[in-house]
Protein backbone atom coordinates (compact mmCIF):
# COMPACT_ATOMS: atom_id res chain seq x y z
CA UNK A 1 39.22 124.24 -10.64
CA UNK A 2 38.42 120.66 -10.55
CA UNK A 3 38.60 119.69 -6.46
CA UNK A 4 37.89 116.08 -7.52
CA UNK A 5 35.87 113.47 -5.28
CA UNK A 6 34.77 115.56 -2.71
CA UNK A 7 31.39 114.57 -0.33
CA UNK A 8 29.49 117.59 -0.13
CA UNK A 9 28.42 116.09 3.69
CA UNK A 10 32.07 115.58 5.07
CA UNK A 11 31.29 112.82 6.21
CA UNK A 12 35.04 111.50 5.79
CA UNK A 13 37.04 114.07 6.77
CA UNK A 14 35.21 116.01 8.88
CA UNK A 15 32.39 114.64 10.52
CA UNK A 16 34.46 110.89 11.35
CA UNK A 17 36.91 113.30 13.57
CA UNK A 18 34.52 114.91 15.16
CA UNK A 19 31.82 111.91 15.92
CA UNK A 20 35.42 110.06 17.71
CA UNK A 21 35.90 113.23 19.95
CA UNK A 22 32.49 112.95 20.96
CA UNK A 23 32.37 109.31 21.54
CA UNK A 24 36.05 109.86 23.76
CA UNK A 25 33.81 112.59 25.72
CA UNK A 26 30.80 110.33 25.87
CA UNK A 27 33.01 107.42 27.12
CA UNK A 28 35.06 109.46 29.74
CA UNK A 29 31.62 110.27 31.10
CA UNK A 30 30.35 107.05 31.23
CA UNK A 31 33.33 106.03 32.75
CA UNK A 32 33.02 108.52 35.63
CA UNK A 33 29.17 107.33 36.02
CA UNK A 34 30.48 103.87 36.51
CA UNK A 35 33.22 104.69 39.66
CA UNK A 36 29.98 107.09 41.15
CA UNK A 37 27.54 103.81 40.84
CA UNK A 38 30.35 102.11 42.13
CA UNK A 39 30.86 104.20 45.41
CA UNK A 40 27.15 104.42 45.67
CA UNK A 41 26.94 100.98 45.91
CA UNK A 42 26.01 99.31 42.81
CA UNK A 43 23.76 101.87 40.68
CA UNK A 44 23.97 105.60 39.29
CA UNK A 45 20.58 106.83 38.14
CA UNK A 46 19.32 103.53 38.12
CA UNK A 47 21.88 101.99 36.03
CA UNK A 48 24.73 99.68 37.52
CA UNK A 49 28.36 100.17 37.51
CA UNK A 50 28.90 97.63 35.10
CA UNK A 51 26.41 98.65 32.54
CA UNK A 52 28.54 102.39 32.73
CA UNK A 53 31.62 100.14 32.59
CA UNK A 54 30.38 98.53 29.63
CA UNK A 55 29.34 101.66 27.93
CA UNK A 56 32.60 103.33 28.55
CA UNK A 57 34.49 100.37 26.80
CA UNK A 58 32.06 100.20 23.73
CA UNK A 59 32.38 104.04 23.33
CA UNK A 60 36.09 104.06 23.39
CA UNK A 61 36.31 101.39 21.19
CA UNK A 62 34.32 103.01 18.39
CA UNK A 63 36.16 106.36 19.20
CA UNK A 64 39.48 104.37 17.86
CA UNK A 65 38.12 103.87 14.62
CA UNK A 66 36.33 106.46 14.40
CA UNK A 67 39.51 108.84 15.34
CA UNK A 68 41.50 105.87 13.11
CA UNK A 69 39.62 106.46 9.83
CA UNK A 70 42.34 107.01 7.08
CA UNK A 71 39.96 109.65 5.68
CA UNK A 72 40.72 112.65 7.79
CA UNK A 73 41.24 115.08 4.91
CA UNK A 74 39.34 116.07 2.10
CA UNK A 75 40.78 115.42 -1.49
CA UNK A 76 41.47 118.93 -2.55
CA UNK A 77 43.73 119.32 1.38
CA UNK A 78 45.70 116.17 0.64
CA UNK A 79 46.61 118.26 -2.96
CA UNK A 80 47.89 120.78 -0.98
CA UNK A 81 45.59 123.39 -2.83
């Protein structure tokens, strides 16, 4: 059975998914280093608040696409086989 244009690395439809979970985890967390530099005064492990703010937005940012990516499925799902 023919399951047509398939990447044998998922990079499409699974791995895109899974890299914007990570990056939403990644951001949350550098978004929760950035209110502890914050209440510390300026710096969390050596790195200030805004540079955690920063990191946070980035992150989030490519999450969106990355969770946005119209190729969530592989070919032979969206065929329903």
């Amino acid at each position: 059975m023919d399951q047509g244009p398939h990447d044998k690395l998922h990079w499409g439809c699974c791995w895109m998914p899974w890299a914007g979970r990570g990056l939403w985890i990644l951001s949350f967390l550098a978004l929760i280093g950035g209110l502890v530099a914050l209440a510390r005064g300026g710096e969390f492990y050596g790195v200030a608040y805004l540079t955690w703010y920063w990191n946070a937005l980035v992150g989030g940012v490519l999450a969106l696409g990355a969770k946005a990516s119209k190729h969530h499925w592989c070919w032979h799902q969206k065929q329903g086989q």
